[in-house]
PDB file of N, CA and C in Angstrom:
ATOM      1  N   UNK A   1       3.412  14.581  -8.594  1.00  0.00           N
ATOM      2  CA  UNK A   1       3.450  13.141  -8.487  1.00  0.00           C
ATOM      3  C   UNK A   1       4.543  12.612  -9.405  1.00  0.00           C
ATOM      4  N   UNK A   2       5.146  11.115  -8.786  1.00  0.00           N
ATOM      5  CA  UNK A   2       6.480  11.007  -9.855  1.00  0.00           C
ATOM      6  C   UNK A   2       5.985   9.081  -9.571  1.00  0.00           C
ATOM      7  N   UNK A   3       5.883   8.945 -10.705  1.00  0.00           N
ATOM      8  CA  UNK A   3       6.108   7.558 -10.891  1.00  0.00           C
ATOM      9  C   UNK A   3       7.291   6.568 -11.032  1.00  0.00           C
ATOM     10  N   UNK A   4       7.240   5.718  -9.963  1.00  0.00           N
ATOM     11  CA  UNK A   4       7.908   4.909  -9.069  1.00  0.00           C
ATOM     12  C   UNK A   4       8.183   3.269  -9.644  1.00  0.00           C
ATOM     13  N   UNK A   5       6.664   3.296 -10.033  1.00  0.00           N
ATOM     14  CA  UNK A   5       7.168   1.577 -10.437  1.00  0.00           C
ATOM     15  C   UNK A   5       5.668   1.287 -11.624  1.00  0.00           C
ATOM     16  N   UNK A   6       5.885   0.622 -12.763  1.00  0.00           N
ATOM     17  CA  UNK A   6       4.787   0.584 -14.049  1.00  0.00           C
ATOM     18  C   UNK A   6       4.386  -1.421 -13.093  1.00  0.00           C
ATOM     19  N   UNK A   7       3.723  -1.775 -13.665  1.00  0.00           N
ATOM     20  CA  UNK A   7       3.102  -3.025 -13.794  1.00  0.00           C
ATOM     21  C   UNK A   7       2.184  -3.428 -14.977  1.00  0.00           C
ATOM     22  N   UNK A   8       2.364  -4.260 -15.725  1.00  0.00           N
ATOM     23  CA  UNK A   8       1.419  -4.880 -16.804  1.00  0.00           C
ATOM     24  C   UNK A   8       0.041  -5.413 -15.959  1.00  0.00           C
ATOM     25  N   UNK A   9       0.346  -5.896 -15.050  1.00  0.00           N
ATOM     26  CA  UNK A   9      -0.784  -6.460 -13.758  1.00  0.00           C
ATOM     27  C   UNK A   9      -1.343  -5.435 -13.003  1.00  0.00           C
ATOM     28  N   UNK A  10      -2.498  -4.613 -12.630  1.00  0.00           N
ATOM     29  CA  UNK A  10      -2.805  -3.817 -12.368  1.00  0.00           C
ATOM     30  C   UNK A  10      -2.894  -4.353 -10.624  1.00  0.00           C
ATOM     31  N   UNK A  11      -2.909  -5.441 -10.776  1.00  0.00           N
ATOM     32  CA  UNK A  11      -3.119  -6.575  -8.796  1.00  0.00           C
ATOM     33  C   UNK A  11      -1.499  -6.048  -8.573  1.00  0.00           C
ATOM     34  N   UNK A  12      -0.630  -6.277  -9.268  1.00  0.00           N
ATOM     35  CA  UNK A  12       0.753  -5.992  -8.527  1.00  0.00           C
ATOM     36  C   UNK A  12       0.883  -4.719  -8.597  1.00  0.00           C
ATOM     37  N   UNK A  13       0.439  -3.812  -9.366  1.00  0.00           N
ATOM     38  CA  UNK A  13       0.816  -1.899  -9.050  1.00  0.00           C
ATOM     39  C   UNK A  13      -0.261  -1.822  -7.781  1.00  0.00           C
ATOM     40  N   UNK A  14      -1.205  -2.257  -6.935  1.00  0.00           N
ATOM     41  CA  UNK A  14      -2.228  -1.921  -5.889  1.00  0.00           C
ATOM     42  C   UNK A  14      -1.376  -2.337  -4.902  1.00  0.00           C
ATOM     43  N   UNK A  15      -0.794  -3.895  -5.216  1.00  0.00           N
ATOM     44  CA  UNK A  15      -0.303  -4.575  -4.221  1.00  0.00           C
ATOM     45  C   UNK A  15       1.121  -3.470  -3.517  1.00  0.00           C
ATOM     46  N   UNK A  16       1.777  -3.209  -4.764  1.00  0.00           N
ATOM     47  CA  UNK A  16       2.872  -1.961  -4.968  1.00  0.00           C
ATOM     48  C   UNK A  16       2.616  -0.676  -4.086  1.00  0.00           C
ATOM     49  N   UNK A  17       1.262  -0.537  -4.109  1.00  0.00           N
ATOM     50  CA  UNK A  17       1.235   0.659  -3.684  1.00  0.00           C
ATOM     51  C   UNK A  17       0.825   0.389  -2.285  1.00  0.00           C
ATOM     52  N   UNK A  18       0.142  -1.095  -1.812  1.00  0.00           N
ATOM     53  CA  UNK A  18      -0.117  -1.032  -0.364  1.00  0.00           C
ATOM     54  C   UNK A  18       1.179  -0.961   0.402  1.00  0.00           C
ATOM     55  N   UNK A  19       2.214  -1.795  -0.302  1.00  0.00           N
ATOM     56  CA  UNK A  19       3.617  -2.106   0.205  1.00  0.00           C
ATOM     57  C   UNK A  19       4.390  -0.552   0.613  1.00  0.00           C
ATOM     58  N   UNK A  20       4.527   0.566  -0.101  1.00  0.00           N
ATOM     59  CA  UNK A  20       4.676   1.650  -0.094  1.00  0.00           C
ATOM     60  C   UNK A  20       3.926   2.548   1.396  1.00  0.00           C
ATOM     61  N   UNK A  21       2.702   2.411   1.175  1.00  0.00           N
ATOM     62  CA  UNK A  21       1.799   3.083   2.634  1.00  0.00           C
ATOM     63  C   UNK A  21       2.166   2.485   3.739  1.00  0.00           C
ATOM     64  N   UNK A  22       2.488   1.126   3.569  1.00  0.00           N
ATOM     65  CA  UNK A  22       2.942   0.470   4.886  1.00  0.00           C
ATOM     66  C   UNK A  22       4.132   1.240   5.356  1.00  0.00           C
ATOM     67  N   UNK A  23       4.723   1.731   4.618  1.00  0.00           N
ATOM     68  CA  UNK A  23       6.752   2.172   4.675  1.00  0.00           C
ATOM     69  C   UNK A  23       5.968   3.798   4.984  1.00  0.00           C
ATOM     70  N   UNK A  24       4.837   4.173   5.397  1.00  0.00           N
ATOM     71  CA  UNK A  24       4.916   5.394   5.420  1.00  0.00           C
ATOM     72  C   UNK A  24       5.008   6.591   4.108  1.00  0.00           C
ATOM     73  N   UNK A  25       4.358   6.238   3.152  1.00  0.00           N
ATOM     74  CA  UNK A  25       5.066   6.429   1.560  1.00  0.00           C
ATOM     75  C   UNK A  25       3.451   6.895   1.000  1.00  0.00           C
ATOM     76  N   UNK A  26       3.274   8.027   0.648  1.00  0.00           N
ATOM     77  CA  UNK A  26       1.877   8.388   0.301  1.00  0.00           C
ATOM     78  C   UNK A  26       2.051   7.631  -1.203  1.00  0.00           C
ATOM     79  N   UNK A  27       1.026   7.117  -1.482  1.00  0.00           N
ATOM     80  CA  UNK A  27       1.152   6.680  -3.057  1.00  0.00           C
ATOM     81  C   UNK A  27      -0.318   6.362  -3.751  1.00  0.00           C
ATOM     82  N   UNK A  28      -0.081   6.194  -4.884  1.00  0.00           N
ATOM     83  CA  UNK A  28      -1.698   5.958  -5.871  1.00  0.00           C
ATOM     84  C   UNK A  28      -1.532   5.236  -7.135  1.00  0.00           C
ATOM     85  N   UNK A  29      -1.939   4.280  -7.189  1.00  0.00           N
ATOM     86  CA  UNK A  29      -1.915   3.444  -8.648  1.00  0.00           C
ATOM     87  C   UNK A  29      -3.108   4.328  -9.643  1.00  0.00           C
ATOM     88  N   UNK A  30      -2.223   4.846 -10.816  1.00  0.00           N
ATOM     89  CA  UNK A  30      -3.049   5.265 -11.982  1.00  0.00           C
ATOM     90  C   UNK A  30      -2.762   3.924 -13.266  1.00  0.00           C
ATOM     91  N   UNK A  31      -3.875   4.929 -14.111  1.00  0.00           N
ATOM     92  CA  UNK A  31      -3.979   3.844 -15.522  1.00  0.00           C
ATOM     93  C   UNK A  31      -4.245   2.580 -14.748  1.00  0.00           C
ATOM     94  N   UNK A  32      -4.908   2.123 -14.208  1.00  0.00           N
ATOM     95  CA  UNK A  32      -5.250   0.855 -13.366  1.00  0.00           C
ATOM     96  C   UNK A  32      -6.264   0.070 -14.600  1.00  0.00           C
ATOM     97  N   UNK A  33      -7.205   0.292 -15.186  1.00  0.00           N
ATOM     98  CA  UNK A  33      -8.660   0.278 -15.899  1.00  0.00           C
ATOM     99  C   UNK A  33      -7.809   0.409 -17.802  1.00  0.00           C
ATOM    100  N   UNK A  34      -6.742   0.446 -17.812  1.00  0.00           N
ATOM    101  CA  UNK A  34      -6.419   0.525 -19.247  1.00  0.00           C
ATOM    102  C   UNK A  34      -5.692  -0.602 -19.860  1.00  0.00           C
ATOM    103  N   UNK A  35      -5.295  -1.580 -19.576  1.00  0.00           N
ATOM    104  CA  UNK A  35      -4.691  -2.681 -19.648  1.00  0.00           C
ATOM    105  C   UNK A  35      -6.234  -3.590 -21.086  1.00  0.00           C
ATOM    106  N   UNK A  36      -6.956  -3.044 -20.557  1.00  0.00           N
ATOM    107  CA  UNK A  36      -7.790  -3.699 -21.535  1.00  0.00           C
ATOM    108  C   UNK A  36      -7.604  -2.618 -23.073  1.00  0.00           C
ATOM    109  N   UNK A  37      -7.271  -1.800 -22.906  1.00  0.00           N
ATOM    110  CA  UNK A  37      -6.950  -0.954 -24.552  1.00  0.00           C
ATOM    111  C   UNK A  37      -5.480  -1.610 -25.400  1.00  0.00           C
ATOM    112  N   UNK A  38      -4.995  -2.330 -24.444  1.00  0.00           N
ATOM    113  CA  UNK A  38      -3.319  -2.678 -24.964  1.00  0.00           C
ATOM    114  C   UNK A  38      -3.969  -3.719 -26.068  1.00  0.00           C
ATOM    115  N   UNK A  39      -3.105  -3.295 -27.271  1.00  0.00           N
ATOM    116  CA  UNK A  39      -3.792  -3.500 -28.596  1.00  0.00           C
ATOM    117  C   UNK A  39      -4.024  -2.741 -29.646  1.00  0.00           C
ATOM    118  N   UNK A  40      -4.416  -1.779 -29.004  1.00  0.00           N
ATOM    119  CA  UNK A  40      -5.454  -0.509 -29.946  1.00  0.00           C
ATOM    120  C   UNK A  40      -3.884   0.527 -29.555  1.00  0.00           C
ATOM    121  N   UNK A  41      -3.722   0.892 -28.587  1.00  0.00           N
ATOM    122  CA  UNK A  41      -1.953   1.432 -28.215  1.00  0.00           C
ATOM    123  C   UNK A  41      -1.109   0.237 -27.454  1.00  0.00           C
ATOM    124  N   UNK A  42       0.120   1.361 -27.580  1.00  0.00           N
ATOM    125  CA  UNK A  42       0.861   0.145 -27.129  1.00  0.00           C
ATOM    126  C   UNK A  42       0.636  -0.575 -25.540  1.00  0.00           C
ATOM    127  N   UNK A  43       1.364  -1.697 -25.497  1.00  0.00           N
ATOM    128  CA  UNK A  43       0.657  -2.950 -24.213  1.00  0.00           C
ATOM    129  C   UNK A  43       1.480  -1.616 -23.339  1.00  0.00           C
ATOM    130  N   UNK A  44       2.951  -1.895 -23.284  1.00  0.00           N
ATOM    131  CA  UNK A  44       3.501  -0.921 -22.203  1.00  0.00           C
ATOM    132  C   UNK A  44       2.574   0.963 -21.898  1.00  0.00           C
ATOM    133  N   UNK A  45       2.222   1.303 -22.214  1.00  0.00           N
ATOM    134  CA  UNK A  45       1.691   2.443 -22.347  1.00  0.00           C
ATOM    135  C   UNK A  45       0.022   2.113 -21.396  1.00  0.00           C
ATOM    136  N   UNK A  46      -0.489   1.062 -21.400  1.00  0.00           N
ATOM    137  CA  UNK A  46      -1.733   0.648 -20.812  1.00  0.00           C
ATOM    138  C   UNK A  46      -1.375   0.447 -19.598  1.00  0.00           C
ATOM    139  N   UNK A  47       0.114  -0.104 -19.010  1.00  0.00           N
ATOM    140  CA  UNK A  47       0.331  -0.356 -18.029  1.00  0.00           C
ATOM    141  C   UNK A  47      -0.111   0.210 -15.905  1.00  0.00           C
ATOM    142  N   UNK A  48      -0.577  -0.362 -16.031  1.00  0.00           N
ATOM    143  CA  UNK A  48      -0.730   0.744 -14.208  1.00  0.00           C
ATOM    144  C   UNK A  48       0.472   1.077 -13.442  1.00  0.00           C
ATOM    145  N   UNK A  49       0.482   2.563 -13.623  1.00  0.00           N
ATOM    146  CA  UNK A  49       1.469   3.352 -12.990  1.00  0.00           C
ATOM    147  C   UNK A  49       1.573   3.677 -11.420  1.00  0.00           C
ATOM    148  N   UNK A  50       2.478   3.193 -10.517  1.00  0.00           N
ATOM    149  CA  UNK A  50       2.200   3.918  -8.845  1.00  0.00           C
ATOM    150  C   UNK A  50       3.163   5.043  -8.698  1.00  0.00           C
ATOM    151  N   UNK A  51       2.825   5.941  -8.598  1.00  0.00           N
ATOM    152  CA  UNK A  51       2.982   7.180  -8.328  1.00  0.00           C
ATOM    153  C   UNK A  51       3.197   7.944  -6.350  1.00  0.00           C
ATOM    154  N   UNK A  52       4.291   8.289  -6.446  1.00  0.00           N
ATOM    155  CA  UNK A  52       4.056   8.794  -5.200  1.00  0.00           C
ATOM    156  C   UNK A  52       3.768  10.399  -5.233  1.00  0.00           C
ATOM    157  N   UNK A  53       3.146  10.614  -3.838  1.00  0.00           N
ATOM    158  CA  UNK A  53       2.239  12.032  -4.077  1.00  0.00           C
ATOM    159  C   UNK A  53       3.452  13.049  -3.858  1.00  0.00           C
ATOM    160  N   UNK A  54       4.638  13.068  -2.627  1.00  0.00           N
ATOM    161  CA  UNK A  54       5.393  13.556  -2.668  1.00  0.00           C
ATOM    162  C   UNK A  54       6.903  13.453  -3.551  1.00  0.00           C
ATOM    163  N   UNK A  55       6.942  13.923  -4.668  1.00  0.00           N
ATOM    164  CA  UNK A  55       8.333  13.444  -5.155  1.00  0.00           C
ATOM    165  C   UNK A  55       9.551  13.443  -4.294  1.00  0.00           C
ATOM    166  N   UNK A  56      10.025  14.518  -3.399  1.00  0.00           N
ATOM    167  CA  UNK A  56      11.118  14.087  -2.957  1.00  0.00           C
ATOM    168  C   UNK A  56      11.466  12.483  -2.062  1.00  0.00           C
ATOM    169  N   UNK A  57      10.126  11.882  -2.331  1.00  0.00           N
ATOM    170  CA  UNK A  57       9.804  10.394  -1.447  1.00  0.00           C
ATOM    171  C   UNK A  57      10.308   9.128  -2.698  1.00  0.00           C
ATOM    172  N   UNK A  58      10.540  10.126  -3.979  1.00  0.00           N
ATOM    173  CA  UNK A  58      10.334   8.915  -5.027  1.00  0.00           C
ATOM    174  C   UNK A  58      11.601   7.925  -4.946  1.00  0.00           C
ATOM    175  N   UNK A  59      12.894   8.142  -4.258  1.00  0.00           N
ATOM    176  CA  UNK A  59      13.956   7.369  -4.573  1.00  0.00           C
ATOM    177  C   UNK A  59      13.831   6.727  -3.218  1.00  0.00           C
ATOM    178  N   UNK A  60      13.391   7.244  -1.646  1.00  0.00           N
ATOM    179  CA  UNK A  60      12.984   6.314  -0.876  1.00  0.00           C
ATOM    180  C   UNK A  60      11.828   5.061  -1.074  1.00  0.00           C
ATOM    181  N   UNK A  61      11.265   5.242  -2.120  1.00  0.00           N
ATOM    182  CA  UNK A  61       9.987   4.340  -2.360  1.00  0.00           C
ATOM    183  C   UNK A  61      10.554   3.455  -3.179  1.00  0.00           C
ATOM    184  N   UNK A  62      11.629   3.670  -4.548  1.00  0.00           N
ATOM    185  CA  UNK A  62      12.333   2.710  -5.431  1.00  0.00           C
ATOM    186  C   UNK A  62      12.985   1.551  -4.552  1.00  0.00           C
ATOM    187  N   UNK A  63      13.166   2.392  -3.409  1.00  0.00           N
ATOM    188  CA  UNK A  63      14.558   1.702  -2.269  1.00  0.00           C
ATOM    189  C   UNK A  63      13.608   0.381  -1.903  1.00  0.00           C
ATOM    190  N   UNK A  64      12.356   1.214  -1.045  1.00  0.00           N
ATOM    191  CA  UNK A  64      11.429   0.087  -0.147  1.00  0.00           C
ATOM    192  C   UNK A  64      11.060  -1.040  -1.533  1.00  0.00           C
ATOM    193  N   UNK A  65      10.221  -0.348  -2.876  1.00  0.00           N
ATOM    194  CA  UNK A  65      10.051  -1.570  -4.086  1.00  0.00           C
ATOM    195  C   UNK A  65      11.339  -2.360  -3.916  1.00  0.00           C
ATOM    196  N   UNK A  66      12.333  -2.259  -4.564  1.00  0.00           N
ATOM    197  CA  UNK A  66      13.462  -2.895  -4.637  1.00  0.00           C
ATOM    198  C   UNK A  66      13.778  -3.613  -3.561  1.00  0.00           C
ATOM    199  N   UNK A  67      13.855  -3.434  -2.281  1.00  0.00           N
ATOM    200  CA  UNK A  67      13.845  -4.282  -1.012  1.00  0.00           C
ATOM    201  C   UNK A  67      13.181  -5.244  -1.352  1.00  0.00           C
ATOM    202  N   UNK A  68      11.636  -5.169  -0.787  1.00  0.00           N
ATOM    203  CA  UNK A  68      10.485  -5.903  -1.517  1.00  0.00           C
ATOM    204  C   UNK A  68      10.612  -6.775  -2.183  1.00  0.00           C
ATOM    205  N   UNK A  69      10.812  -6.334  -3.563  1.00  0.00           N
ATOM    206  CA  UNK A  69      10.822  -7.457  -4.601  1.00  0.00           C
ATOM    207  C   UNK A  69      12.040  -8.105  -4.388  1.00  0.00           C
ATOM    208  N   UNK A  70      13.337  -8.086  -3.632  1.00  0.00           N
ATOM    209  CA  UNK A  70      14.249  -8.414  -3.959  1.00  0.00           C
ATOM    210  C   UNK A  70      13.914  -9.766  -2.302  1.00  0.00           C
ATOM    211  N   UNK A  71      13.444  -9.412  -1.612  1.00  0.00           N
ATOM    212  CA  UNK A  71      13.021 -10.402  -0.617  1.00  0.00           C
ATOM    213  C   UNK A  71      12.022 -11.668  -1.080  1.00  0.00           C
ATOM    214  N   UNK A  72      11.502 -10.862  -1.578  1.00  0.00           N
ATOM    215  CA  UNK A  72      10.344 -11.670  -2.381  1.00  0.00           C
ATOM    216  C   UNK A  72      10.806 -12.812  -3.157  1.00  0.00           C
ATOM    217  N   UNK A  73      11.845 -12.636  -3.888  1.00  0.00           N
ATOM    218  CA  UNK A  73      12.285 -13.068  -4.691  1.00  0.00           C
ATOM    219  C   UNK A  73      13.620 -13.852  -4.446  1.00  0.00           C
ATOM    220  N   UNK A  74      14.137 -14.116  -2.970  1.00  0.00           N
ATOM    221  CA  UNK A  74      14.934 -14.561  -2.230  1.00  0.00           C
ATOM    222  C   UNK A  74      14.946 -16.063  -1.921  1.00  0.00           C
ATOM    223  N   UNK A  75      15.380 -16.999  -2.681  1.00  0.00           N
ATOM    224  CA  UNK A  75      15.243 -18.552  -2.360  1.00  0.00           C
ATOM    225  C   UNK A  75      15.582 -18.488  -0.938  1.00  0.00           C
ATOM    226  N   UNK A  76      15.958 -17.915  -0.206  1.00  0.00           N
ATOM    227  CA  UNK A  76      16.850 -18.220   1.024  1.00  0.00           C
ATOM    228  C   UNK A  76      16.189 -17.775   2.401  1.00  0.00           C
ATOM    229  N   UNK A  77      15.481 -16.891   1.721  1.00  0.00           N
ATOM    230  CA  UNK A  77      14.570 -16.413   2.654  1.00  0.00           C
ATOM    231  C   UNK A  77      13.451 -17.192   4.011  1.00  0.00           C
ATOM    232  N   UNK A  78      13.955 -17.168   5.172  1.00  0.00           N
ATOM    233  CA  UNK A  78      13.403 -18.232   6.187  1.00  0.00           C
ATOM    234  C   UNK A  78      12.175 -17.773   6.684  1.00  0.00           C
ATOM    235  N   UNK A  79      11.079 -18.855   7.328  1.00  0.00           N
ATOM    236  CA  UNK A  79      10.106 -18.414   7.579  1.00  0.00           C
ATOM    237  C   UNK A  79      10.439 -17.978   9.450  1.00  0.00           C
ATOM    238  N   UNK A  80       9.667 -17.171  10.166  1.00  0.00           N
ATOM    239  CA  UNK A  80       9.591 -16.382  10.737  1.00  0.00           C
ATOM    240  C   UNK A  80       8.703 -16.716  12.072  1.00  0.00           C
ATOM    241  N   UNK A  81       8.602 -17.185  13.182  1.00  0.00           N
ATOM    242  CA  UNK A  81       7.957 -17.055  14.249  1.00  0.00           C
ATOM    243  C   UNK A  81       7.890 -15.775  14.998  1.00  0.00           C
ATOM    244  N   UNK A  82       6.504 -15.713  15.295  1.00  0.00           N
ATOM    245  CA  UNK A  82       5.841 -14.330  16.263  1.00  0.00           C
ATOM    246  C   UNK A  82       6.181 -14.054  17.568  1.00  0.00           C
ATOM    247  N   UNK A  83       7.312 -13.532  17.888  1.00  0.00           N
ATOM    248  CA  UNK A  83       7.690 -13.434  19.254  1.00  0.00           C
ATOM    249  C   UNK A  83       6.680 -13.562  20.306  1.00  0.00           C
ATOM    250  N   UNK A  84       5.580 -12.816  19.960  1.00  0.00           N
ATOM    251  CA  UNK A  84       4.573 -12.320  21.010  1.00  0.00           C
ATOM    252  C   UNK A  84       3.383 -13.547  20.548  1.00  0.00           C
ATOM    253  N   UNK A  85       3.310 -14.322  19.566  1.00  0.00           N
ATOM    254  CA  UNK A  85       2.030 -15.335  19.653  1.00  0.00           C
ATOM    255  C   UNK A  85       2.746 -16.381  19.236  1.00  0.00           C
ATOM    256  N   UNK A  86       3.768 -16.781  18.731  1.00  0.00           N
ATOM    257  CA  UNK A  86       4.676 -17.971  18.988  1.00  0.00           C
ATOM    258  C   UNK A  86       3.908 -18.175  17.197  1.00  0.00           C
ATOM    259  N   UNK A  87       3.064 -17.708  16.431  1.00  0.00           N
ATOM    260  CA  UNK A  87       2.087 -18.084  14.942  1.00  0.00           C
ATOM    261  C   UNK A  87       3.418 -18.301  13.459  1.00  0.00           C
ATOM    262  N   UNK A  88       3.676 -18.942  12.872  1.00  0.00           N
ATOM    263  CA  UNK A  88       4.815 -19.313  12.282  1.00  0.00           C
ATOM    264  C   UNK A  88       4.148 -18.700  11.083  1.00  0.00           C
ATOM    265  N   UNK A  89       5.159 -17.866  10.377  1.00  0.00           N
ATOM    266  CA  UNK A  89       4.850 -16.859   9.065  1.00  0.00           C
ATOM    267  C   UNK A  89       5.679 -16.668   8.563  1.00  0.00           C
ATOM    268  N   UNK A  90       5.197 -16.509   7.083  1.00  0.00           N
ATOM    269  CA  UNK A  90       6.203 -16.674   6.053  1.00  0.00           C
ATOM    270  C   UNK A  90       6.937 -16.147   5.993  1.00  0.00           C
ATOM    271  N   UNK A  91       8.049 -16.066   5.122  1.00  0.00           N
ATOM    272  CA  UNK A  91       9.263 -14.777   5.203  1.00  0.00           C
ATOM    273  C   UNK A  91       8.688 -13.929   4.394  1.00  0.00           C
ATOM    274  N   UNK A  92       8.040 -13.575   3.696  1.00  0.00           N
ATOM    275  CA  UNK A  92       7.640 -12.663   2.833  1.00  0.00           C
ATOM    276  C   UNK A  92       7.275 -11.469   3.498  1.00  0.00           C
ATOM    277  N   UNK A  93       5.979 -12.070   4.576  1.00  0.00           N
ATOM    278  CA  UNK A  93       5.329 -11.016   5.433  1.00  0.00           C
ATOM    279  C   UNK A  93       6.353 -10.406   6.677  1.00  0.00           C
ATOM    280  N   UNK A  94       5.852  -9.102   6.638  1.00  0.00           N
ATOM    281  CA  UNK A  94       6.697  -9.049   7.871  1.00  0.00           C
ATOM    282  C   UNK A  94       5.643  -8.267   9.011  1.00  0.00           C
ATOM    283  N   UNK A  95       4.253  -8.536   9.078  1.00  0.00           N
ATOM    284  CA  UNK A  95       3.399  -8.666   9.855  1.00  0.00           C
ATOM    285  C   UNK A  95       2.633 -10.221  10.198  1.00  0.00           C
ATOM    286  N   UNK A  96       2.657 -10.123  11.419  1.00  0.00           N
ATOM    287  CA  UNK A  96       1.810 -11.373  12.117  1.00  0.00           C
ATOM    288  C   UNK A  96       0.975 -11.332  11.723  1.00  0.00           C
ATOM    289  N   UNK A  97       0.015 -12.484  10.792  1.00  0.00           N
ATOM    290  CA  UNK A  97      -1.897 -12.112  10.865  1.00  0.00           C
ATOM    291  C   UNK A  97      -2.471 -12.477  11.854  1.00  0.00           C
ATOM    292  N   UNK A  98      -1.774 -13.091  12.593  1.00  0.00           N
ATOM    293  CA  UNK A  98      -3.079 -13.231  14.001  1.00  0.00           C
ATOM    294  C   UNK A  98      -2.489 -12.029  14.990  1.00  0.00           C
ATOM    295  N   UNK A  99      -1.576 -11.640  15.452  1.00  0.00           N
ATOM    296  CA  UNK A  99      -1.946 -10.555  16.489  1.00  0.00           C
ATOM    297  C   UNK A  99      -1.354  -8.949  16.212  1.00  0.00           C
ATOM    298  N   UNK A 100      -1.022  -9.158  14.769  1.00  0.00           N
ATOM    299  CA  UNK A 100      -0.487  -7.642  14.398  1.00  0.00           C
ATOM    300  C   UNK A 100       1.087  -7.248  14.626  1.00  0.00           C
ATOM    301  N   UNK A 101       1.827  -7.877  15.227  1.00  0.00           N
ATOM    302  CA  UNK A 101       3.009  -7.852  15.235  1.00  0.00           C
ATOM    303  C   UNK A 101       3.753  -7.826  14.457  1.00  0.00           C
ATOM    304  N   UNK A 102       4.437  -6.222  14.284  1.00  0.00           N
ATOM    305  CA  UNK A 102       5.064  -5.847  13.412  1.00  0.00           C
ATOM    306  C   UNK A 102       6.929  -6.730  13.227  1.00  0.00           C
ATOM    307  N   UNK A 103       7.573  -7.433  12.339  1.00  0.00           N
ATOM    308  CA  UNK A 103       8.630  -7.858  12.129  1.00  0.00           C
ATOM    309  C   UNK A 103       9.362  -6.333  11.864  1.00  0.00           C
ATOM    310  N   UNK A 104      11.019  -6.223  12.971  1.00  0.00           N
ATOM    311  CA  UNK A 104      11.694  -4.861  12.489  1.00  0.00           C
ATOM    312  C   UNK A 104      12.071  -5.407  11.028  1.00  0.00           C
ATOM    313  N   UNK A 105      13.478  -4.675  10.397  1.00  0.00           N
ATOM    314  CA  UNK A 105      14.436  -5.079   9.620  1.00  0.00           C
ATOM    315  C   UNK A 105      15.342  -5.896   9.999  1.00  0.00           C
ATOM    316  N   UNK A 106      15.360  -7.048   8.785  1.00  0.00           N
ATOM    317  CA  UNK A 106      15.713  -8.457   9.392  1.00  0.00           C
ATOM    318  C   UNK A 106      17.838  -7.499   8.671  1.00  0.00           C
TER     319      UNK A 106
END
């Protein structure tokens, strides 16, 4: 296992790691439950780690994080209508919640 991406927020290393399985990307958030010891050791060291199971996957998974956050984080970023249910969605997602419709690469 090779760790991919730390989080102080143990909600964003899960969220991290659903984002990853979606891309096809085996992965597992550890140290999830230690964030409450930061104090007693150091805060960074408590952090929740996502880990992918196959390492040779680890620099395709930095790629998909980095995509990700970098969309995420995109003022410019437009919101998105559902070809197939016409349902108007955010740019963030790139699944429909009402009928499952997958968005390709924009």
């Amino acid at each position: 296992m090779k760790t991919v991406y730390t989080a102080a927020d143990p909600i964003m290393a899960g969220f991290i790691e659903g984002v990853l399985q979606n891309a096809g990307i085996q992965a597992h958030v550890l140290q999830a439950g230690l964030y409450g010891a930061a104090g007693e050791i150091p805060p960074n060291e408590c952090w929740a780690r996502v880990v992918v199971v196959h390492e040779n996957q680890a620099e395709q998974a930095r790629k998909v994080i980095l995509e990700y956050l970098e969309t995420e984080a995109d003022p410019d970023a437009c919101d998105w209508s559902c070809p197939r249910c016409k349902e108007k969605i955010e740019a963030q997602f790139t699944q429909c919640w009402n009928c499952g419709y997958e968005r390709g690469p924009q």
